[in-house]
C-alpha atoms as a PDB file:
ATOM      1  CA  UNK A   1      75.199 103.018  73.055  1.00  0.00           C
ATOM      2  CA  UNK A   2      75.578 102.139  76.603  1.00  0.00           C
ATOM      3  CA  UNK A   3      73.998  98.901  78.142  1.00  0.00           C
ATOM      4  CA  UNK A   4      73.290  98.986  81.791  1.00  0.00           C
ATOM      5  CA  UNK A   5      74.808  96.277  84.305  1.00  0.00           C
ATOM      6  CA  UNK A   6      72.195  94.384  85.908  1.00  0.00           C
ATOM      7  CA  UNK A   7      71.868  95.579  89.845  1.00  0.00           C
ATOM      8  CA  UNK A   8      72.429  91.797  90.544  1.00  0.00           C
ATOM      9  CA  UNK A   9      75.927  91.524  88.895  1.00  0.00           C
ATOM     10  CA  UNK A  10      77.100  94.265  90.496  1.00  0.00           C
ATOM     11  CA  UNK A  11      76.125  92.589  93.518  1.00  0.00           C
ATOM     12  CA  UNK A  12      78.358  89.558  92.852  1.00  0.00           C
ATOM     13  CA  UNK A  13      80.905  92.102  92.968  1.00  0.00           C
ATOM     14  CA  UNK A  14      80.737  93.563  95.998  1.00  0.00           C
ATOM     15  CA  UNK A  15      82.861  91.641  98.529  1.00  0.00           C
ATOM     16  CA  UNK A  16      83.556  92.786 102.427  1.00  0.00           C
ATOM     17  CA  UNK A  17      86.438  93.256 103.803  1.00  0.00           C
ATOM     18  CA  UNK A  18      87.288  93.992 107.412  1.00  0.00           C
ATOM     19  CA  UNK A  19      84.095  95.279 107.638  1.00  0.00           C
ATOM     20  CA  UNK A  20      84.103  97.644 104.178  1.00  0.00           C
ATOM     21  CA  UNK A  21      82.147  97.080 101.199  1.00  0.00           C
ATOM     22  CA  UNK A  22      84.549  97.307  98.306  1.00  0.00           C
ATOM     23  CA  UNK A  23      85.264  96.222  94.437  1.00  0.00           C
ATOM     24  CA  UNK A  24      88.175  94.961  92.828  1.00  0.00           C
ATOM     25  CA  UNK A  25      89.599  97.372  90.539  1.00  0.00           C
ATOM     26  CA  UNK A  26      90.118  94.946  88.058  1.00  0.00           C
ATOM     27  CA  UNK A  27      86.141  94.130  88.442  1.00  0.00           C
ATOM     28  CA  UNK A  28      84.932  98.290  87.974  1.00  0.00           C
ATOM     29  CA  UNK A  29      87.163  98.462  85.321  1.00  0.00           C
ATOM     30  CA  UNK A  30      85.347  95.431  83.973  1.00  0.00           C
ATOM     31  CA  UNK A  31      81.996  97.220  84.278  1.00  0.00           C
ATOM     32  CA  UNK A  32      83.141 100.807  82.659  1.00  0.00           C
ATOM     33  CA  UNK A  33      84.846  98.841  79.801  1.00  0.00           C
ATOM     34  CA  UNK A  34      88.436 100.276  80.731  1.00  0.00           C
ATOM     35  CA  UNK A  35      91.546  98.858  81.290  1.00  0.00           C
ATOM     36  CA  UNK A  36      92.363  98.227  85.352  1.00  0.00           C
ATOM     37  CA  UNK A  37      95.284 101.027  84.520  1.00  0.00           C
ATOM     38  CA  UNK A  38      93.459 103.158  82.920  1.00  0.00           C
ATOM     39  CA  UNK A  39      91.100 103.545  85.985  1.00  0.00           C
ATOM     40  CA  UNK A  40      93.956 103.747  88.075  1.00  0.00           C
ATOM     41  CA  UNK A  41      95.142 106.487  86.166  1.00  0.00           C
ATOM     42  CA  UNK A  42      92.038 108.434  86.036  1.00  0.00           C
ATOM     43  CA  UNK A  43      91.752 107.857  89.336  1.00  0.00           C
ATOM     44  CA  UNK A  44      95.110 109.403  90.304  1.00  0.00           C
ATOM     45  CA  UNK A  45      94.671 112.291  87.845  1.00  0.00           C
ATOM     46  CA  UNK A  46      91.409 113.223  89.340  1.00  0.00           C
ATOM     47  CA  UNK A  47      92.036 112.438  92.987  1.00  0.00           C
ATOM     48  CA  UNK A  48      90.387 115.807  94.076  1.00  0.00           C
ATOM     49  CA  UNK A  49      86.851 114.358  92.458  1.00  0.00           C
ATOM     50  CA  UNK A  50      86.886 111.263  94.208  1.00  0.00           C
ATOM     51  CA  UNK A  51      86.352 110.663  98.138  1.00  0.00           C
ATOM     52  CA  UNK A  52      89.450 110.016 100.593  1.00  0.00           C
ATOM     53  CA  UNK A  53      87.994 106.643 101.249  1.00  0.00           C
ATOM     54  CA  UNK A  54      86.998 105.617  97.468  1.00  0.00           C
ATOM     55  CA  UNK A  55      90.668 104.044  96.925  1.00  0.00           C
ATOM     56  CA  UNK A  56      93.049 101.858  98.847  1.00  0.00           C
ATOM     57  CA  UNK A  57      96.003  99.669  98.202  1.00  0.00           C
ATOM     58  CA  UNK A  58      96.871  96.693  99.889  1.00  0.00           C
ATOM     59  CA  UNK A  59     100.142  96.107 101.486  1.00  0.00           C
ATOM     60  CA  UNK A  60     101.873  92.900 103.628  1.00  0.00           C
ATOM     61  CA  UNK A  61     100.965  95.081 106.375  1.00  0.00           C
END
């Protein structure tokens, strides 16, 4: 059985920044009960499902 997230928790995880709404993967993984990895890895596996702009990684840049 799945529980739903409260709307206002997944508020507290929405952060901006430079001017883009985003979560942490660490903090969706948290919410689908998956490792951070294991989204990442999904995530790379499916890249044609997901939108150009749904993933970034930060560099020093």
């Amino acid at each position: 059985m799945t529980m739903a997230v409260p709307e206002s928790h997944i508020k507290e995880l929405i952060f901006t920044f430079r001017g883009v709404q985003i979560i942490s993967d660490k903090d969706l993984s948290g919410l689908y009960s998956a490792s951070t990895k294991a989204l990442n890895q999904a995530v790379k596996r499916n890249s044609d499902r997901f939108p150009l702009d749904f993933m970034f990684q930060l560099t020093e840049k």
